[in-house]
PDB file of N, CA and C in Angstrom:
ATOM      1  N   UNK A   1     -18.349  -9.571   4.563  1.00  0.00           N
ATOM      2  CA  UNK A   1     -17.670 -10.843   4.571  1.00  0.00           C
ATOM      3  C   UNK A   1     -17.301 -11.212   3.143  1.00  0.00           C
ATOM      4  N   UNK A   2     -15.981 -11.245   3.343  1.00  0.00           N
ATOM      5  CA  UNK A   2     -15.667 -12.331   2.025  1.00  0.00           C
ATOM      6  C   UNK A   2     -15.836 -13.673   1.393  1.00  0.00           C
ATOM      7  N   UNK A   3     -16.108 -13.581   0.481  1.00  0.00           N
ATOM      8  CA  UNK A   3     -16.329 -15.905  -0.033  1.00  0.00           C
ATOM      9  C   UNK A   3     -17.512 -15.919   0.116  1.00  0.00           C
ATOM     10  N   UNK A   4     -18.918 -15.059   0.129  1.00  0.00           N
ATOM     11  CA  UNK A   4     -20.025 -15.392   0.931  1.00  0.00           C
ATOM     12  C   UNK A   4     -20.864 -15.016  -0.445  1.00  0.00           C
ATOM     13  N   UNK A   5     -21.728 -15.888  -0.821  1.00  0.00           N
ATOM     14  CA  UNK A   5     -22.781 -16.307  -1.914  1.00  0.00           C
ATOM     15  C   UNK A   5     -23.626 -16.995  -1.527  1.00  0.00           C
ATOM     16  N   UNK A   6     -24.783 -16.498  -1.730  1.00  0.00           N
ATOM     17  CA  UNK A   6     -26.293 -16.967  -1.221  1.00  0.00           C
ATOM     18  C   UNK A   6     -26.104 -16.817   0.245  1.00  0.00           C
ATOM     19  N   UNK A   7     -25.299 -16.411   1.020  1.00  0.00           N
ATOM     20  CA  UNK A   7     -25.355 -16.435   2.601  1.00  0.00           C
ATOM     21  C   UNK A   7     -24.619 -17.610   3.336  1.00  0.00           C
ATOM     22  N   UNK A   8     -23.974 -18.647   2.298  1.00  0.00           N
ATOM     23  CA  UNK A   8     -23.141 -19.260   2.721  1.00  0.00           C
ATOM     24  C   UNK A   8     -21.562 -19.331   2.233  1.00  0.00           C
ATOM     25  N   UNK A   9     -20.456 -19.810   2.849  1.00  0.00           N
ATOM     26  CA  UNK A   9     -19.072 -19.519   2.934  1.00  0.00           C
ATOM     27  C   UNK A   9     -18.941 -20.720   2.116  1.00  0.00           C
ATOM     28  N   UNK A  10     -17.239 -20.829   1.372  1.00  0.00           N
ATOM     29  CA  UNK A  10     -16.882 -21.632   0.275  1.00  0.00           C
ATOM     30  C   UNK A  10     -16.832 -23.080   1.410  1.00  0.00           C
ATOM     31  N   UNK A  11     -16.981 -23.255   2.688  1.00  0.00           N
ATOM     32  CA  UNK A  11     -16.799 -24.300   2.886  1.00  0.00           C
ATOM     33  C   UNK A  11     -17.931 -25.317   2.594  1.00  0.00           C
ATOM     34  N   UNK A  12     -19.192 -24.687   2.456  1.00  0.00           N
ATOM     35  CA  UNK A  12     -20.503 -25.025   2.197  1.00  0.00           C
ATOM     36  C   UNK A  12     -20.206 -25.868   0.547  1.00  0.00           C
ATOM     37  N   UNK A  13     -20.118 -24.865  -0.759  1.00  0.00           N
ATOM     38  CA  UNK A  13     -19.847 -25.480  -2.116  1.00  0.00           C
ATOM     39  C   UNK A  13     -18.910 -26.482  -1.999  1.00  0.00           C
ATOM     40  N   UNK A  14     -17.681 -26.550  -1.279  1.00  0.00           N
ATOM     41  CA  UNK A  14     -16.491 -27.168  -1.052  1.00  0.00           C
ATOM     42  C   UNK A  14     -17.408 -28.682  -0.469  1.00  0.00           C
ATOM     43  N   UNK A  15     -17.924 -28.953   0.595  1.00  0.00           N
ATOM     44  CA  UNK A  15     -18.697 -30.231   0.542  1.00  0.00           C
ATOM     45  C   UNK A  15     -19.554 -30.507  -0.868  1.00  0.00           C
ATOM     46  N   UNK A  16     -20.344 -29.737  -1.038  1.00  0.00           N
ATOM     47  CA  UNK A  16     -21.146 -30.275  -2.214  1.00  0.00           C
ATOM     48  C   UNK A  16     -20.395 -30.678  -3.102  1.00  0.00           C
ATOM     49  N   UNK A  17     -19.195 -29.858  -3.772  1.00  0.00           N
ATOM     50  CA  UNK A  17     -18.247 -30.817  -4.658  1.00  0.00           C
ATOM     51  C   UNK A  17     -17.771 -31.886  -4.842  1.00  0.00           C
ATOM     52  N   UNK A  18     -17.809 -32.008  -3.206  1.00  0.00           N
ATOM     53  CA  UNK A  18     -16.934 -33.579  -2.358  1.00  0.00           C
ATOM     54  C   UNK A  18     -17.850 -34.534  -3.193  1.00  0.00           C
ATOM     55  N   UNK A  19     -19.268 -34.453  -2.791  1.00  0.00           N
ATOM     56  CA  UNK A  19     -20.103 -35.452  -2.928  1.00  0.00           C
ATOM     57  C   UNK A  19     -20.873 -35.446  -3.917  1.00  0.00           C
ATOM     58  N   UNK A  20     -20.463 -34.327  -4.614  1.00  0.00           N
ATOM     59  CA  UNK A  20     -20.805 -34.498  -6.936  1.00  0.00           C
ATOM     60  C   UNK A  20     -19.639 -35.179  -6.813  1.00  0.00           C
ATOM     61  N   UNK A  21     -18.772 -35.174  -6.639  1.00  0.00           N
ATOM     62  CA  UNK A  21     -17.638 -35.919  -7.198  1.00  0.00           C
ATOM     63  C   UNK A  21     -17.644 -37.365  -6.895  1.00  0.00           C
ATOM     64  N   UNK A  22     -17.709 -37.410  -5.280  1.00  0.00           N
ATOM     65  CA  UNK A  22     -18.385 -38.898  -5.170  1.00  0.00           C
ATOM     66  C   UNK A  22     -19.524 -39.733  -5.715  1.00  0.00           C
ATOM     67  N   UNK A  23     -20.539 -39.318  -5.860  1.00  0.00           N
ATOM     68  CA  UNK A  23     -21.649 -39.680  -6.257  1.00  0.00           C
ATOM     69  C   UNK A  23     -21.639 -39.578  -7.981  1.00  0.00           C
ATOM     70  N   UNK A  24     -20.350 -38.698  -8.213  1.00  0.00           N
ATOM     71  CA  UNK A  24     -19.987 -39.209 -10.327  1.00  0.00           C
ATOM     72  C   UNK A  24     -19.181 -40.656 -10.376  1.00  0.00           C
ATOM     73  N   UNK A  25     -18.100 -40.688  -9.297  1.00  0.00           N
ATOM     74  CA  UNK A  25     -17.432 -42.163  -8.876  1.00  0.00           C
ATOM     75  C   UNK A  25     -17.699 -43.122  -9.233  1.00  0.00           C
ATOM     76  N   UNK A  26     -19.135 -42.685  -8.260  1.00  0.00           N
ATOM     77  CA  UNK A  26     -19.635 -44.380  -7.275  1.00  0.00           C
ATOM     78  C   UNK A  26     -20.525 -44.845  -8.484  1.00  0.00           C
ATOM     79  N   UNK A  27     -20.870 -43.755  -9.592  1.00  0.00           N
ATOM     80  CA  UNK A  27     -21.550 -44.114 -10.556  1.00  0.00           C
ATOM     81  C   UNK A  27     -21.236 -44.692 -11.353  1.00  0.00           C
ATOM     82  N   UNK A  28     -19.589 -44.238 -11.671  1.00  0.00           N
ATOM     83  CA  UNK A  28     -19.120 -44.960 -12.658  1.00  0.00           C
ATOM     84  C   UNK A  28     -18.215 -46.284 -12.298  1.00  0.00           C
ATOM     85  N   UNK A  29     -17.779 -46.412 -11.165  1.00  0.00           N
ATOM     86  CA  UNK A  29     -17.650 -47.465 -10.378  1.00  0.00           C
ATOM     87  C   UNK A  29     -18.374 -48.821  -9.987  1.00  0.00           C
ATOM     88  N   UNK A  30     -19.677 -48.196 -10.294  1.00  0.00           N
ATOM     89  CA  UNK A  30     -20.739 -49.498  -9.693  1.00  0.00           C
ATOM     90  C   UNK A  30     -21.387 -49.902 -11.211  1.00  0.00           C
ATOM     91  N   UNK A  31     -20.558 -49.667 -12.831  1.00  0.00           N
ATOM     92  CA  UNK A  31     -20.878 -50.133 -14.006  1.00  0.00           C
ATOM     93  C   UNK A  31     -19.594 -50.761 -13.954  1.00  0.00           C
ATOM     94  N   UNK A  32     -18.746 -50.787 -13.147  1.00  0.00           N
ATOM     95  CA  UNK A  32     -17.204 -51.844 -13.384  1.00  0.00           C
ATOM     96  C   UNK A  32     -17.531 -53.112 -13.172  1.00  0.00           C
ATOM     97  N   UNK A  33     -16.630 -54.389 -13.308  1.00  0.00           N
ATOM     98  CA  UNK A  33     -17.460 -55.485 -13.525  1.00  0.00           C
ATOM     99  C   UNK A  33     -15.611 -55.592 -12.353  1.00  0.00           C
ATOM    100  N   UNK A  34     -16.128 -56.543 -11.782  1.00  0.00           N
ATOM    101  CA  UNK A  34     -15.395 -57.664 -10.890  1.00  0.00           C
ATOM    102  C   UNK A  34     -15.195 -57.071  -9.700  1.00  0.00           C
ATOM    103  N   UNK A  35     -13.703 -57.015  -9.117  1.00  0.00           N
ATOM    104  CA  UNK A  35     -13.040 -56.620  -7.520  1.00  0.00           C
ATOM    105  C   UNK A  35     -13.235 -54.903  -7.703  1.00  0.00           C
ATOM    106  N   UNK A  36     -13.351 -54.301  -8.871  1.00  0.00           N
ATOM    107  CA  UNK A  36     -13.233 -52.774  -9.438  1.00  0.00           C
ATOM    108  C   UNK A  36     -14.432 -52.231  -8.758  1.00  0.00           C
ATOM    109  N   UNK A  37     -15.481 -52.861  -8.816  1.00  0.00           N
ATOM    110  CA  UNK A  37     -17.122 -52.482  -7.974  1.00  0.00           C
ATOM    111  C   UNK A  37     -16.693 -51.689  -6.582  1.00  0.00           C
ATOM    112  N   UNK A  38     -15.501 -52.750  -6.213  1.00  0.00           N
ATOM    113  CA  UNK A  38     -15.839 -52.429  -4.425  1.00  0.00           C
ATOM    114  C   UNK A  38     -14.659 -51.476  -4.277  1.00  0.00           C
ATOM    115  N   UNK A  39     -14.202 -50.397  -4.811  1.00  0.00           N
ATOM    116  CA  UNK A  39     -13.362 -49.129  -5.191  1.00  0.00           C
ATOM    117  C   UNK A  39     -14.568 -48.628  -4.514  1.00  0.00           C
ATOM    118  N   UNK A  40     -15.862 -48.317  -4.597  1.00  0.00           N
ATOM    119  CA  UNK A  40     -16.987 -47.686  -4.519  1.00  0.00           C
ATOM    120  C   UNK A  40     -16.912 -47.364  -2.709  1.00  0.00           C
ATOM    121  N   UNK A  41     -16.683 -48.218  -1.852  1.00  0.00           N
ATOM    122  CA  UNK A  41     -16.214 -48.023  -0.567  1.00  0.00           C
ATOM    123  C   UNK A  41     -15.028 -47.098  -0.178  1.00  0.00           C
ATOM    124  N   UNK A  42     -13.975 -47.534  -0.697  1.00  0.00           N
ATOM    125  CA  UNK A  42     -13.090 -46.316  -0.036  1.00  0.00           C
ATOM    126  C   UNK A  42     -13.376 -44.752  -0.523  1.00  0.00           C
ATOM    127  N   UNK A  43     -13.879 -44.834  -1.955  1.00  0.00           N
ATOM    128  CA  UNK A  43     -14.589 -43.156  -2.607  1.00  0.00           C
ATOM    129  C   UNK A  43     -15.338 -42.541  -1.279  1.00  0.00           C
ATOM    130  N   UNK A  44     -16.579 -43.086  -1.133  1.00  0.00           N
ATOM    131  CA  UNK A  44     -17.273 -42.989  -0.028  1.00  0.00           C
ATOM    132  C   UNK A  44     -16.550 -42.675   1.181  1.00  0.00           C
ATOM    133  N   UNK A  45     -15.851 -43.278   1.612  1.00  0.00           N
ATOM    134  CA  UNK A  45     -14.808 -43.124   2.976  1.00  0.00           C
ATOM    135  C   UNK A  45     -13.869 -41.809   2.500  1.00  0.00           C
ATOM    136  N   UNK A  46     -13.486 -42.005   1.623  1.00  0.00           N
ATOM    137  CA  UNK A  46     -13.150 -40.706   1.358  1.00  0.00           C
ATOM    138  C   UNK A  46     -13.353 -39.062   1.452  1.00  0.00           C
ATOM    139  N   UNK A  47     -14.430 -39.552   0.892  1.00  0.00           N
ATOM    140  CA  UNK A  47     -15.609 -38.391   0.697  1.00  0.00           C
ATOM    141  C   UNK A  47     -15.995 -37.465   2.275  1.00  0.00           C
ATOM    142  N   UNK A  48     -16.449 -38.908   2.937  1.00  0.00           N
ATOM    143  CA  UNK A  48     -17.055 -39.354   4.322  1.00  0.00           C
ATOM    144  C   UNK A  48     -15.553 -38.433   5.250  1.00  0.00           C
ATOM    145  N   UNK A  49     -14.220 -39.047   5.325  1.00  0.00           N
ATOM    146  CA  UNK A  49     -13.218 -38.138   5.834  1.00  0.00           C
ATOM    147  C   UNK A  49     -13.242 -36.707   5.534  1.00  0.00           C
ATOM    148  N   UNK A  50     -13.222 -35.919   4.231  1.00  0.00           N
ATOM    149  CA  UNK A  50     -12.941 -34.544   3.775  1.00  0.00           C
ATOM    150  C   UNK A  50     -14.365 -33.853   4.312  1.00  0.00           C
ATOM    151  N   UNK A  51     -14.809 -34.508   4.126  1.00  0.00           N
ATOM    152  CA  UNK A  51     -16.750 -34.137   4.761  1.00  0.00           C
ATOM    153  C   UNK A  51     -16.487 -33.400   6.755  1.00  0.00           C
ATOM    154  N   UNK A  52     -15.971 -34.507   7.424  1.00  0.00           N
ATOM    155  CA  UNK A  52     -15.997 -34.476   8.604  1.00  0.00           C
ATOM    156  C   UNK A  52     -14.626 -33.385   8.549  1.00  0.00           C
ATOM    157  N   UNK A  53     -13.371 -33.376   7.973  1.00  0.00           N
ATOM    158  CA  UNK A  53     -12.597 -32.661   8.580  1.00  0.00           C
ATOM    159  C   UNK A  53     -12.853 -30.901   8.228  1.00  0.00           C
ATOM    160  N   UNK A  54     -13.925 -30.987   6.930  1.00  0.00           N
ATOM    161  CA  UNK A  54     -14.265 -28.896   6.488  1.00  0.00           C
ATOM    162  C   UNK A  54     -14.856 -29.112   7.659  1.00  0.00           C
ATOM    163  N   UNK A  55     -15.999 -29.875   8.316  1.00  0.00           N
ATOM    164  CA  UNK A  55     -17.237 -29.398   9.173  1.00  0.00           C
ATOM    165  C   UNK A  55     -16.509 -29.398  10.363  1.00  0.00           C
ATOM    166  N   UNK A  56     -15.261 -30.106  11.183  1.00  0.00           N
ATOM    167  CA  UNK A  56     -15.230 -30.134  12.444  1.00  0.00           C
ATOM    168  C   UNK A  56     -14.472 -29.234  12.542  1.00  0.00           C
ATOM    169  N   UNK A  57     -13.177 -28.511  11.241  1.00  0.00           N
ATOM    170  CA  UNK A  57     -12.219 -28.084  11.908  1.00  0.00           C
ATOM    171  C   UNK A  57     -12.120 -26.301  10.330  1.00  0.00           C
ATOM    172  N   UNK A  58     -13.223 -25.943  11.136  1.00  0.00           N
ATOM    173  CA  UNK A  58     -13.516 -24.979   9.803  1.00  0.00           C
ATOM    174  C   UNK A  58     -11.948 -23.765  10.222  1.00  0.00           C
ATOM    175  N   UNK A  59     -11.687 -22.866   8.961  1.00  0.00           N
ATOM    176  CA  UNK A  59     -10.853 -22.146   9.266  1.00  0.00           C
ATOM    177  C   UNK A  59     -11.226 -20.565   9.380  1.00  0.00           C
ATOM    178  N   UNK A  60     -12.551 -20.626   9.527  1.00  0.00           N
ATOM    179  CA  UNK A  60     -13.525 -19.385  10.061  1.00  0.00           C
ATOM    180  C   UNK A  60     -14.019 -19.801  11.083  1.00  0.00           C
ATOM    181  N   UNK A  61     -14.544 -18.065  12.080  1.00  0.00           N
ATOM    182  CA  UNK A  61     -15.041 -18.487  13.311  1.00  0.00           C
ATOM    183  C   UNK A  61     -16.592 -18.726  12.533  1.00  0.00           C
ATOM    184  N   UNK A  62     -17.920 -19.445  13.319  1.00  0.00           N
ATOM    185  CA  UNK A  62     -18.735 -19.741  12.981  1.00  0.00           C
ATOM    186  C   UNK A  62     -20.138 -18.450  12.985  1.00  0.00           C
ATOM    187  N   UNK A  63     -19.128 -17.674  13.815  1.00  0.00           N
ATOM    188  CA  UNK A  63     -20.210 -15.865  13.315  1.00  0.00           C
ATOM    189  C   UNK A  63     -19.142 -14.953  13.663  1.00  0.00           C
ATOM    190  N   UNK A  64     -19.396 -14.129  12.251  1.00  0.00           N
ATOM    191  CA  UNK A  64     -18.318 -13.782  12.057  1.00  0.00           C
ATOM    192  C   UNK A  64     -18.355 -12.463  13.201  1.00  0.00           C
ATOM    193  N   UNK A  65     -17.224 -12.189  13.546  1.00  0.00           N
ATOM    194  CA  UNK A  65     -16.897 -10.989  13.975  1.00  0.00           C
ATOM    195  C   UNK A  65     -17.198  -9.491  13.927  1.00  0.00           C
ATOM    196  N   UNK A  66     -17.999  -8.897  15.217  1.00  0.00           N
ATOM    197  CA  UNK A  66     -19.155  -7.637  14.478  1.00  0.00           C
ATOM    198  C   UNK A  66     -17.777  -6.877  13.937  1.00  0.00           C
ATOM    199  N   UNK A  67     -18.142  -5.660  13.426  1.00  0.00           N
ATOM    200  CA  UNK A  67     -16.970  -4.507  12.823  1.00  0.00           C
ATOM    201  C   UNK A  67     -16.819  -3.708  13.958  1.00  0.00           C
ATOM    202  N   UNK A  68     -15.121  -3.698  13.934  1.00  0.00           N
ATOM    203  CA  UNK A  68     -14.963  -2.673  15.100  1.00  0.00           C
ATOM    204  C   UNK A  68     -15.159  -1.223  14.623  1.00  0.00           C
ATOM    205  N   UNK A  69     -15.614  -0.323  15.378  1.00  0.00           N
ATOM    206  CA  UNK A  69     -15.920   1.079  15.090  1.00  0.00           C
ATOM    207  C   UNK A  69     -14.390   1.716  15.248  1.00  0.00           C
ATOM    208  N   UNK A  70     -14.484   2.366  14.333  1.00  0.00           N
ATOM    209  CA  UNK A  70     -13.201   3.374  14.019  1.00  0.00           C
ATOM    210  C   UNK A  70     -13.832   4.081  14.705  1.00  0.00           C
ATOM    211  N   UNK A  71     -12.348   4.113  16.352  1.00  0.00           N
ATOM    212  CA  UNK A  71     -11.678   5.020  17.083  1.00  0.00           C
ATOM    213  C   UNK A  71     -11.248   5.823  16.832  1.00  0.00           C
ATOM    214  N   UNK A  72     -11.488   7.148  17.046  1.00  0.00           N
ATOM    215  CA  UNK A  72     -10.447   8.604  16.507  1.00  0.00           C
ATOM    216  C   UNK A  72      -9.989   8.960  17.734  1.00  0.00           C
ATOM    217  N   UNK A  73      -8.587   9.249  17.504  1.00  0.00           N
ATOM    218  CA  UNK A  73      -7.972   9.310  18.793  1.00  0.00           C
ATOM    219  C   UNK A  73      -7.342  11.189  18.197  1.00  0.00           C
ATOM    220  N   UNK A  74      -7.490  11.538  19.334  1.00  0.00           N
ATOM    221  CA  UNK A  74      -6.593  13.311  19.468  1.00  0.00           C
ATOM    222  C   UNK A  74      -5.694  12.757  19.669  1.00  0.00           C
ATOM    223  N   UNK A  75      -4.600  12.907  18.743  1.00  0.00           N
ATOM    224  CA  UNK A  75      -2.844  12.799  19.160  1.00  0.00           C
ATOM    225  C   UNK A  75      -2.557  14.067  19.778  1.00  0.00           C
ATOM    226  N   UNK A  76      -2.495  15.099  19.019  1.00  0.00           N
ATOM    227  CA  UNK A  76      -2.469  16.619  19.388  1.00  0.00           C
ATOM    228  C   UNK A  76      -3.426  17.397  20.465  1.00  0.00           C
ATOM    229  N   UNK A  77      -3.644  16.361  21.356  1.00  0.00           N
ATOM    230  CA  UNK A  77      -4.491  17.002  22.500  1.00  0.00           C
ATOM    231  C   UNK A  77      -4.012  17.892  23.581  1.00  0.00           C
ATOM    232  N   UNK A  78      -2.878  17.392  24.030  1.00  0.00           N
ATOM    233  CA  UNK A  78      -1.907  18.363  24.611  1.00  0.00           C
ATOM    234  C   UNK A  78      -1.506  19.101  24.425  1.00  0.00           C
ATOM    235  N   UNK A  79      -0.808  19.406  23.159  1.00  0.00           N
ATOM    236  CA  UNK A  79      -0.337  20.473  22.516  1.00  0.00           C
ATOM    237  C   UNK A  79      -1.669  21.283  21.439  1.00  0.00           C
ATOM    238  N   UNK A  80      -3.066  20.904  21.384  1.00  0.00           N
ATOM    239  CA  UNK A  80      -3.924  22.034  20.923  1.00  0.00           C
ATOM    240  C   UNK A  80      -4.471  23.214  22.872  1.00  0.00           C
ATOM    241  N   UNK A  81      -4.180  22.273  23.634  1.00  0.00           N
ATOM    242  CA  UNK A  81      -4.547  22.820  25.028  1.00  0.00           C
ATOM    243  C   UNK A  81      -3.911  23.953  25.660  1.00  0.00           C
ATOM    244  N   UNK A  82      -2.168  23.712  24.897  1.00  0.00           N
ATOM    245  CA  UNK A  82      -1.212  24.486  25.093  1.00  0.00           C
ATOM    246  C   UNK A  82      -1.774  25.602  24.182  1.00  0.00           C
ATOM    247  N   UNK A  83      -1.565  25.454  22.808  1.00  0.00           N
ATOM    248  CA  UNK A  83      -1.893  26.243  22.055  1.00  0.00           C
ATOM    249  C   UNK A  83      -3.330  27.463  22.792  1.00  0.00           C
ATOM    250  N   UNK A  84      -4.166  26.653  22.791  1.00  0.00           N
ATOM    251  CA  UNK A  84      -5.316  27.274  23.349  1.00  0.00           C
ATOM    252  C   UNK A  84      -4.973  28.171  24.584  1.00  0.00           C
ATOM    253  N   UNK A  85      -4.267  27.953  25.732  1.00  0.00           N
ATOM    254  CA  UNK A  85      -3.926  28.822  26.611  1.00  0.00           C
ATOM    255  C   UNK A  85      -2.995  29.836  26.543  1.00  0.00           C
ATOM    256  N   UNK A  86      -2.331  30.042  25.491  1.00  0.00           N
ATOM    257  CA  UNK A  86      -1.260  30.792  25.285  1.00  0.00           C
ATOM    258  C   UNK A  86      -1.864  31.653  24.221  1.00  0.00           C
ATOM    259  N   UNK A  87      -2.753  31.612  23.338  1.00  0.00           N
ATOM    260  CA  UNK A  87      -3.731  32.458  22.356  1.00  0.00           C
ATOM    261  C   UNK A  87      -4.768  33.173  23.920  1.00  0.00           C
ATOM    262  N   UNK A  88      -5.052  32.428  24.658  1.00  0.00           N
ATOM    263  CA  UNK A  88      -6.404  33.237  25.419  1.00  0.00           C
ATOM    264  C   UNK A  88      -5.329  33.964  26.591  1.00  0.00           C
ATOM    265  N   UNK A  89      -4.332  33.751  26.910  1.00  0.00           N
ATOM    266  CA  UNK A  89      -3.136  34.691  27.305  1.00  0.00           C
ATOM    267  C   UNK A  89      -2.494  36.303  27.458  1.00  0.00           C
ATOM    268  N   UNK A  90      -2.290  35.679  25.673  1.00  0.00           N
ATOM    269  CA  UNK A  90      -2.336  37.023  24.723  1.00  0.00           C
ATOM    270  C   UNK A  90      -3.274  37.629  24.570  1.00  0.00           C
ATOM    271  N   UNK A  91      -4.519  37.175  24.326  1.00  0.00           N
ATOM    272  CA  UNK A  91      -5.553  37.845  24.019  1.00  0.00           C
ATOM    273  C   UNK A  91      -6.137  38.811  25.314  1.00  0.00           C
ATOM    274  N   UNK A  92      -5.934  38.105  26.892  1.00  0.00           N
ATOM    275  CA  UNK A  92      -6.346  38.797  27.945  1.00  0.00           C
ATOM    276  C   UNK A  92      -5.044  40.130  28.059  1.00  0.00           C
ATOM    277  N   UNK A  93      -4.265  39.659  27.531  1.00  0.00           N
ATOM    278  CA  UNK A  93      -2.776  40.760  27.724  1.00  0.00           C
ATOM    279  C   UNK A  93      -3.314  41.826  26.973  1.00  0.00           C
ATOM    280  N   UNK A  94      -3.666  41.836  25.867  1.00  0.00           N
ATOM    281  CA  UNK A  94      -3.720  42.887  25.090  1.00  0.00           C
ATOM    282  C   UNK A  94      -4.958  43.532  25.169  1.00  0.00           C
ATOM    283  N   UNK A  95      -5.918  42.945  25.835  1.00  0.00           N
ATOM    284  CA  UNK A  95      -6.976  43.554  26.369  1.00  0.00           C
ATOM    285  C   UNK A  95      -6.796  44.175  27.144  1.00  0.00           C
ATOM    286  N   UNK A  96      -6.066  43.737  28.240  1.00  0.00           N
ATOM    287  CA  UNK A  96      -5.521  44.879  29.457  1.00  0.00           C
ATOM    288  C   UNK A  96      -4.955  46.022  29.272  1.00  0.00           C
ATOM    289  N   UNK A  97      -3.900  45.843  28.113  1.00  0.00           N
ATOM    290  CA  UNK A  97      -3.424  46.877  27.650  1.00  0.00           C
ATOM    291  C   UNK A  97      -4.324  47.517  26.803  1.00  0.00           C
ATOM    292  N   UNK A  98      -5.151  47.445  26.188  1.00  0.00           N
ATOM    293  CA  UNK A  98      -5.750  48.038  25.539  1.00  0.00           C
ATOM    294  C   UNK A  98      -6.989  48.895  26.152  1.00  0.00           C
ATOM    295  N   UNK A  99      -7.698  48.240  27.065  1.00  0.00           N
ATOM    296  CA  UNK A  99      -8.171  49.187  27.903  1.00  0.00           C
ATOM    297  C   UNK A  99      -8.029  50.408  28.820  1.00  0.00           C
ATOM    298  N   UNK A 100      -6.955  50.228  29.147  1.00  0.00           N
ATOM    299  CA  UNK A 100      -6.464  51.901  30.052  1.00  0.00           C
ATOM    300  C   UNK A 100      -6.280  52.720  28.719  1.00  0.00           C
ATOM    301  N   UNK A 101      -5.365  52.633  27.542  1.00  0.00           N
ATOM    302  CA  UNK A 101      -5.491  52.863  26.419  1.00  0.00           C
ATOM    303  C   UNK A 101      -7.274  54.126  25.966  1.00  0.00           C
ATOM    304  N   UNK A 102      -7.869  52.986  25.951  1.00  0.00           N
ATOM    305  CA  UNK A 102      -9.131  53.862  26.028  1.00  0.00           C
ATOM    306  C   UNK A 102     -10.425  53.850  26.758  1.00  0.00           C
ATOM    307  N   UNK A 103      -9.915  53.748  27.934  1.00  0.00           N
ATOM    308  CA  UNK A 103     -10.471  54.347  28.831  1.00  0.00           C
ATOM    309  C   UNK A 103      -9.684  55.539  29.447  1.00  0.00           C
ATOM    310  N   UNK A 104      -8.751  55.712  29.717  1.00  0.00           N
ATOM    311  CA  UNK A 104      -8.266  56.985  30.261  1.00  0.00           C
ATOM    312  C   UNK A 104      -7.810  58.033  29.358  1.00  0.00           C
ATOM    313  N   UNK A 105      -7.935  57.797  27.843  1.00  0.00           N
ATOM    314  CA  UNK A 105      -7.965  58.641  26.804  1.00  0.00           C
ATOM    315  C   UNK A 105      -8.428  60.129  27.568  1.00  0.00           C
ATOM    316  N   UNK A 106      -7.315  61.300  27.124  1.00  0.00           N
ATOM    317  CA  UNK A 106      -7.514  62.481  27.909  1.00  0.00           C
ATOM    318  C   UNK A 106      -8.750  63.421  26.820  1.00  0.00           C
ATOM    319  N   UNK A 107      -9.364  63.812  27.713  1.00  0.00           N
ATOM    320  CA  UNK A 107     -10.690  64.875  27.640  1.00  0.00           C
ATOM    321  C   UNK A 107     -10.347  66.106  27.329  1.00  0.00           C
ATOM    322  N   UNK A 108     -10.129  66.901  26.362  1.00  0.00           N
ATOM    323  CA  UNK A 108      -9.454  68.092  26.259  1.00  0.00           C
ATOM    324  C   UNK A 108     -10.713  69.086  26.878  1.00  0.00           C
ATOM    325  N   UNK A 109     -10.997  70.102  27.560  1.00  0.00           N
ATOM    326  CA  UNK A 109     -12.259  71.504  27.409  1.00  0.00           C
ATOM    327  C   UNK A 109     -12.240  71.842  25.958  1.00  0.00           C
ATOM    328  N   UNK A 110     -13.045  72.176  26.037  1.00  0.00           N
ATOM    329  CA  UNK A 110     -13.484  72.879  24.448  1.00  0.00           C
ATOM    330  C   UNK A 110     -13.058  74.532  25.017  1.00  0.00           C
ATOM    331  N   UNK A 111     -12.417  74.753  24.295  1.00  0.00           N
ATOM    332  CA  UNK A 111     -12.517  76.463  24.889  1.00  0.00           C
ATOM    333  C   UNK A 111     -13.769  77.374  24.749  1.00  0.00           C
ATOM    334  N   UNK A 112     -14.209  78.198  25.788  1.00  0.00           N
ATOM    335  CA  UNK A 112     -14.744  79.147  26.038  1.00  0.00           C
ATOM    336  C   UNK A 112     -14.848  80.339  25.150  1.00  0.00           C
ATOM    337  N   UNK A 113     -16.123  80.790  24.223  1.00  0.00           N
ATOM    338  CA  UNK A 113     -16.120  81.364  23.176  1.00  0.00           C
ATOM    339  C   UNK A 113     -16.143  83.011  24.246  1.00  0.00           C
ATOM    340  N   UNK A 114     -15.407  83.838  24.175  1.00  0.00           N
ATOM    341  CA  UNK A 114     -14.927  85.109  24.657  1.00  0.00           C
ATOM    342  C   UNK A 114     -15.826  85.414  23.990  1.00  0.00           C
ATOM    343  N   UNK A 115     -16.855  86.636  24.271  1.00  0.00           N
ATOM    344  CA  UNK A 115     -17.366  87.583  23.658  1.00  0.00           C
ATOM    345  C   UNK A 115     -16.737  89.322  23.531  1.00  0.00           C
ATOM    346  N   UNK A 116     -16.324  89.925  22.603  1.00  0.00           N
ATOM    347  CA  UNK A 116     -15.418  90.838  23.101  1.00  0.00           C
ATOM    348  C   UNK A 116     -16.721  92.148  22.986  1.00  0.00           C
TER     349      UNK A 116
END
């Protein structure tokens, strides 16, 4: 998996940022003096929206997808089958022929030593 540190996905850091960022705000917001204080509410609501829309509407599934196993497919299955029957073909052909060959190979007599 990609984006994945410590075992969690960037949507995980992506909140925590939300709410360092809010919580630097609301800090420096709640040292403002008058109507400026209550800025500190919509930050929050803010925060509070981007919060709810990573968690409800993530753009990963929530486990990820096992790995598909690489399929090997025979393209050449037909034509190694062909191949194969047309080699064991030949090969029975020339066996045939090759056997009368030598098996009926002629037997000459040895000639008969004449004593004179």
């Amino acid at each position: 998996m990609s984006g994945v540190v410590f075992g969690v996905g960037t949507g995980v850091f992506l909140i925590a940022l939300v709410w360092i960022v809010v919580l630097v705000f609301s800090i420096v917001l709640s040292r403002a003096s008058g109507p400026t204080r209550l800025a500190i509410i919509p930050v929050f609501l803010l925060g509070l929206v981007v919060t709810l829309v990573l968690v409800f509407f993530p753009r990963a599934p929530e486990v990820p997808s096992p790995l598909k196993d690489i399929e090997i497919v025979d393209t050449f299955f037909i034509g190694r089958y062909v191949l194969l029957s047309l080699v064991s073909v030949v090969f029975l052909a020339a066996l045939f022929m090759l056997l009368p060959l030598h098996l009926l190979e002629p037997v000459y007599a040895k000639p008969l030593r004449t004593t004179h």
